[in-house]
N, C-alpha and C. Protein backbone atom coordinates (compact mmCIF):
# COMPACT_ATOMS: atom_id res chain seq x y z
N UNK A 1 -75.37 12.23 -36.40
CA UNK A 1 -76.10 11.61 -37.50
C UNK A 1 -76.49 10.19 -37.05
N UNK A 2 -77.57 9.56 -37.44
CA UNK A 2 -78.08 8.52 -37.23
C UNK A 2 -77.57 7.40 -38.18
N UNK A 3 -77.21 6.34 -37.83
CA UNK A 3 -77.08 5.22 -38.70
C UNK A 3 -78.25 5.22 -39.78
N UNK A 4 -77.27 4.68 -41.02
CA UNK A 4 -78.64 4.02 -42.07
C UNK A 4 -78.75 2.46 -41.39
N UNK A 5 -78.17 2.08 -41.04
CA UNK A 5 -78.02 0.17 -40.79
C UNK A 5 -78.43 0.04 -39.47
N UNK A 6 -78.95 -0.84 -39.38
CA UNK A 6 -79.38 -1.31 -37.84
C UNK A 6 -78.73 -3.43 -37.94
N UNK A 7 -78.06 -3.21 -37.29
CA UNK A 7 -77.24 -4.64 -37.30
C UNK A 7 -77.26 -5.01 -35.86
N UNK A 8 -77.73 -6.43 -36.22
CA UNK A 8 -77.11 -7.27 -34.65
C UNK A 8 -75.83 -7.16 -34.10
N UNK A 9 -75.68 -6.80 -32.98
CA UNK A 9 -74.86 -6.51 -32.25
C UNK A 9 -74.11 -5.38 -32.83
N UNK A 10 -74.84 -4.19 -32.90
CA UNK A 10 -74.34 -3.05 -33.32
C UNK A 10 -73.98 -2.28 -31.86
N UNK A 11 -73.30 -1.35 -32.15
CA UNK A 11 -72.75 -0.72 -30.69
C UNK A 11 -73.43 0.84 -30.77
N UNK A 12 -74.60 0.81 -30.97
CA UNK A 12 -75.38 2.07 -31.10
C UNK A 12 -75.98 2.49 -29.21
N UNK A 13 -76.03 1.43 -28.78
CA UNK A 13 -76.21 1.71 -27.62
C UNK A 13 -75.18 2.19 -26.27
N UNK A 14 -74.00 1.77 -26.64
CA UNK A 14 -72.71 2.03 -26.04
C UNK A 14 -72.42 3.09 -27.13
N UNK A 15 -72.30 3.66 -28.08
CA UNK A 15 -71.68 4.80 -28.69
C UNK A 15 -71.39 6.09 -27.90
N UNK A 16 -72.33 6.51 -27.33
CA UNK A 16 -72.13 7.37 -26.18
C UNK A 16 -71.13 7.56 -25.59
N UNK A 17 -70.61 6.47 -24.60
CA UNK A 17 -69.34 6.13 -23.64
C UNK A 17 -68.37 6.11 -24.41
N UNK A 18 -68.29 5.39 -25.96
CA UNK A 18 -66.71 5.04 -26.77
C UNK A 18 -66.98 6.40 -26.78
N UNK A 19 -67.65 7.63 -27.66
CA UNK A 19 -67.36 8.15 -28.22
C UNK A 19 -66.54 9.60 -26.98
N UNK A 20 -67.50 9.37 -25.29
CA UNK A 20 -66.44 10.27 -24.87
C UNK A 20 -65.28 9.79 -24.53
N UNK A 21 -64.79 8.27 -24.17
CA UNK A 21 -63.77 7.52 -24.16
C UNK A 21 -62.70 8.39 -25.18
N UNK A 22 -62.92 8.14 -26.79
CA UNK A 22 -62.74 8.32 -27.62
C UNK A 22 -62.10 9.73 -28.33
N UNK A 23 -63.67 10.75 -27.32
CA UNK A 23 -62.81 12.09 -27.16
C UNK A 23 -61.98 12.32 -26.68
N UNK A 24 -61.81 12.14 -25.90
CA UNK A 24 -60.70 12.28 -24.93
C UNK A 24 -59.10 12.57 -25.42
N UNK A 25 -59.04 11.38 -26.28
CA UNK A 25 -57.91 11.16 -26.84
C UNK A 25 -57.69 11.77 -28.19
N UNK A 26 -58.42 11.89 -28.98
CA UNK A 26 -58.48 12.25 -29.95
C UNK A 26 -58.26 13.96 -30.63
N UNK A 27 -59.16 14.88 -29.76
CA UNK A 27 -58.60 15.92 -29.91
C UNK A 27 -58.61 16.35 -31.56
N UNK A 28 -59.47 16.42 -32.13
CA UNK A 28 -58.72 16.79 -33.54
C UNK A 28 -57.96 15.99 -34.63
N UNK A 29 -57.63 14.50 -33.96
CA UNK A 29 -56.44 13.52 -34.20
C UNK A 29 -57.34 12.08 -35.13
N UNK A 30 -57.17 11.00 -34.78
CA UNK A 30 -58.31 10.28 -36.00
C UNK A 30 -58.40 9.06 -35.04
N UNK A 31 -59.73 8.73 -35.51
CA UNK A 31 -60.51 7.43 -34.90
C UNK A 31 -60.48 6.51 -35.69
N UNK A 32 -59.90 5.27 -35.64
CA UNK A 32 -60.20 4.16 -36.82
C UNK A 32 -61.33 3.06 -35.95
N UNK A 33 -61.94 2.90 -36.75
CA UNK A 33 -63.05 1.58 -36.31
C UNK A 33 -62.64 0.64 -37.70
N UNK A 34 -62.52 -0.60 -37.59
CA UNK A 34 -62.35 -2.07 -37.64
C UNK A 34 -63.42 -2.20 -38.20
N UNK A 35 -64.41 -1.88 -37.69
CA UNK A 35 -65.28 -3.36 -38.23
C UNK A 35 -66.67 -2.39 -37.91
N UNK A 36 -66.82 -1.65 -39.38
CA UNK A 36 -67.83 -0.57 -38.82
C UNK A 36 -69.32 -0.82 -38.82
N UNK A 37 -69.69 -1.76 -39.92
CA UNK A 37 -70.96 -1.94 -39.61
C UNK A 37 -71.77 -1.12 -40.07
N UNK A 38 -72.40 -0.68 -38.99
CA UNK A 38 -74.03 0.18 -39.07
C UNK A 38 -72.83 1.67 -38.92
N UNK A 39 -72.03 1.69 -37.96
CA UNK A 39 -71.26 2.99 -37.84
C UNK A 39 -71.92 3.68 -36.66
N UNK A 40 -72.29 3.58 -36.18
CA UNK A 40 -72.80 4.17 -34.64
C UNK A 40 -71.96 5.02 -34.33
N UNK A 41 -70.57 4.20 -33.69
CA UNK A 41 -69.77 4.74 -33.55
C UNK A 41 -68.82 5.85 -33.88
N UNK A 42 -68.72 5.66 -35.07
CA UNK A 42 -68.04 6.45 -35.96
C UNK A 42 -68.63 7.53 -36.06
N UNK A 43 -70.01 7.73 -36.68
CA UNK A 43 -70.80 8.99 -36.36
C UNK A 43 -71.17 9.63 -35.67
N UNK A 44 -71.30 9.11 -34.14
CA UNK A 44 -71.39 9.52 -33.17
C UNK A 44 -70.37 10.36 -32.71
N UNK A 45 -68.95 9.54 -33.08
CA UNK A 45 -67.61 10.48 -32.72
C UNK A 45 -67.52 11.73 -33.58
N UNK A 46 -68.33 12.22 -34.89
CA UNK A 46 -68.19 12.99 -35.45
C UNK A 46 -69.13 13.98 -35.76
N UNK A 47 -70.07 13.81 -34.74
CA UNK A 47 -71.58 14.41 -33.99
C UNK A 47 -70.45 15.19 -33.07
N UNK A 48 -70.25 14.73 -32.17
CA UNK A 48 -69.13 15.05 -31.09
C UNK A 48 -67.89 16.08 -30.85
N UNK A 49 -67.12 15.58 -31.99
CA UNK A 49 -66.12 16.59 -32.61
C UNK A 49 -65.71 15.97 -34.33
N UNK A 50 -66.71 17.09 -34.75
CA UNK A 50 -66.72 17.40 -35.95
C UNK A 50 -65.26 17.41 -36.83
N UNK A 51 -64.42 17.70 -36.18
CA UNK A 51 -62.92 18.17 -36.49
C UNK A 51 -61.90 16.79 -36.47
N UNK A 52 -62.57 15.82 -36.07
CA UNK A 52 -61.99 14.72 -35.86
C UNK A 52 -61.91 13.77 -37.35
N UNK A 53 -60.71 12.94 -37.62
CA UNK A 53 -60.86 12.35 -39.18
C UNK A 53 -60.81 10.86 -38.53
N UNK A 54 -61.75 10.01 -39.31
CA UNK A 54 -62.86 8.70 -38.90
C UNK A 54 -62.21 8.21 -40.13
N UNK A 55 -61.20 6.96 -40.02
CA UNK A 55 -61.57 5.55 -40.59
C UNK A 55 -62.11 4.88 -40.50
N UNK A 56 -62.52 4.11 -41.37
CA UNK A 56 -63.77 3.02 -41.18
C UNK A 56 -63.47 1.99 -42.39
N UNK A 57 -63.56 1.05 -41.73
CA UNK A 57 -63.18 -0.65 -42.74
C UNK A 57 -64.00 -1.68 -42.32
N UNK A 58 -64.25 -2.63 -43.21
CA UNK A 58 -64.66 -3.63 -42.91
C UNK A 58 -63.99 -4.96 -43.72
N UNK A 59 -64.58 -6.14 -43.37
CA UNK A 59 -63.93 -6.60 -45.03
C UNK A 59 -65.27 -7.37 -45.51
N UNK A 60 -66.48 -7.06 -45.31
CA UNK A 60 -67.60 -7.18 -46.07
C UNK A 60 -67.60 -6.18 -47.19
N UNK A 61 -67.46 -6.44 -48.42
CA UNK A 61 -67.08 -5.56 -50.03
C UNK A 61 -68.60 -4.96 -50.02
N UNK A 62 -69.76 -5.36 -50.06
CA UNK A 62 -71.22 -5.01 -50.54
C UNK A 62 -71.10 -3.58 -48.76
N UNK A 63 -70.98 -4.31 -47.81
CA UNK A 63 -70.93 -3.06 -46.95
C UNK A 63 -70.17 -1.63 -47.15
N UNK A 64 -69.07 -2.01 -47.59
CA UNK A 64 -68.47 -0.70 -47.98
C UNK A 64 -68.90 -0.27 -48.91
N UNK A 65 -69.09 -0.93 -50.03
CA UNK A 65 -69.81 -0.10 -51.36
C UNK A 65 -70.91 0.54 -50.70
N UNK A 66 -71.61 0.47 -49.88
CA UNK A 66 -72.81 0.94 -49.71
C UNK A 66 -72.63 2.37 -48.37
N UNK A 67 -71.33 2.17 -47.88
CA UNK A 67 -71.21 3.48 -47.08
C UNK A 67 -70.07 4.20 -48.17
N UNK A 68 -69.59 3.76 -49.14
CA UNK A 68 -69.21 4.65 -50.52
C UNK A 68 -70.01 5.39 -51.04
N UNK A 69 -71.31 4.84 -51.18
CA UNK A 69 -72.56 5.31 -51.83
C UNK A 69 -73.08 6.07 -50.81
N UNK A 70 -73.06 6.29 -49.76
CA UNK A 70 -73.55 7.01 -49.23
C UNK A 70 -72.60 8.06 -49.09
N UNK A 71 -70.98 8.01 -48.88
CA UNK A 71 -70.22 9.21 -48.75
C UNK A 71 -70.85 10.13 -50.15
């Protein structure tokens, strides 16, 4: 899935590498991202392996409401 957000210094261009980094380890098991942003990452890992469970936080309040609204 494609990001809705396009943010400076988003990691949409490295997502690729975390996310087989990422596989690797994961297996079925869960990915937390920090500081998600646009989410590149996060979606990317779940493009990848579907089966995998994705935390995602930030502590911008209007950002999360808005990937709430989108869950």
């Amino acid at each position: 899935m494609k990001p809705f957000l396009k943010w400076a210094g988003g990691k949409r261009w490295l997502a690729p590498a975390i996310s087989i980094a990422a596989s690797a380890r994961l297996h079925g098991g869960r990915y937390v991202e920090p500081f998600v942003v646009g989410g590149s990452v996060a979606l990317r890992i779940l493009d990848d392996d579907p089966g995998a469970t994705v935390l995602i936080a930030d502590v911008q309040p209007d950002l999360i409401a808005a990937w709430r609204g989108v869950q």
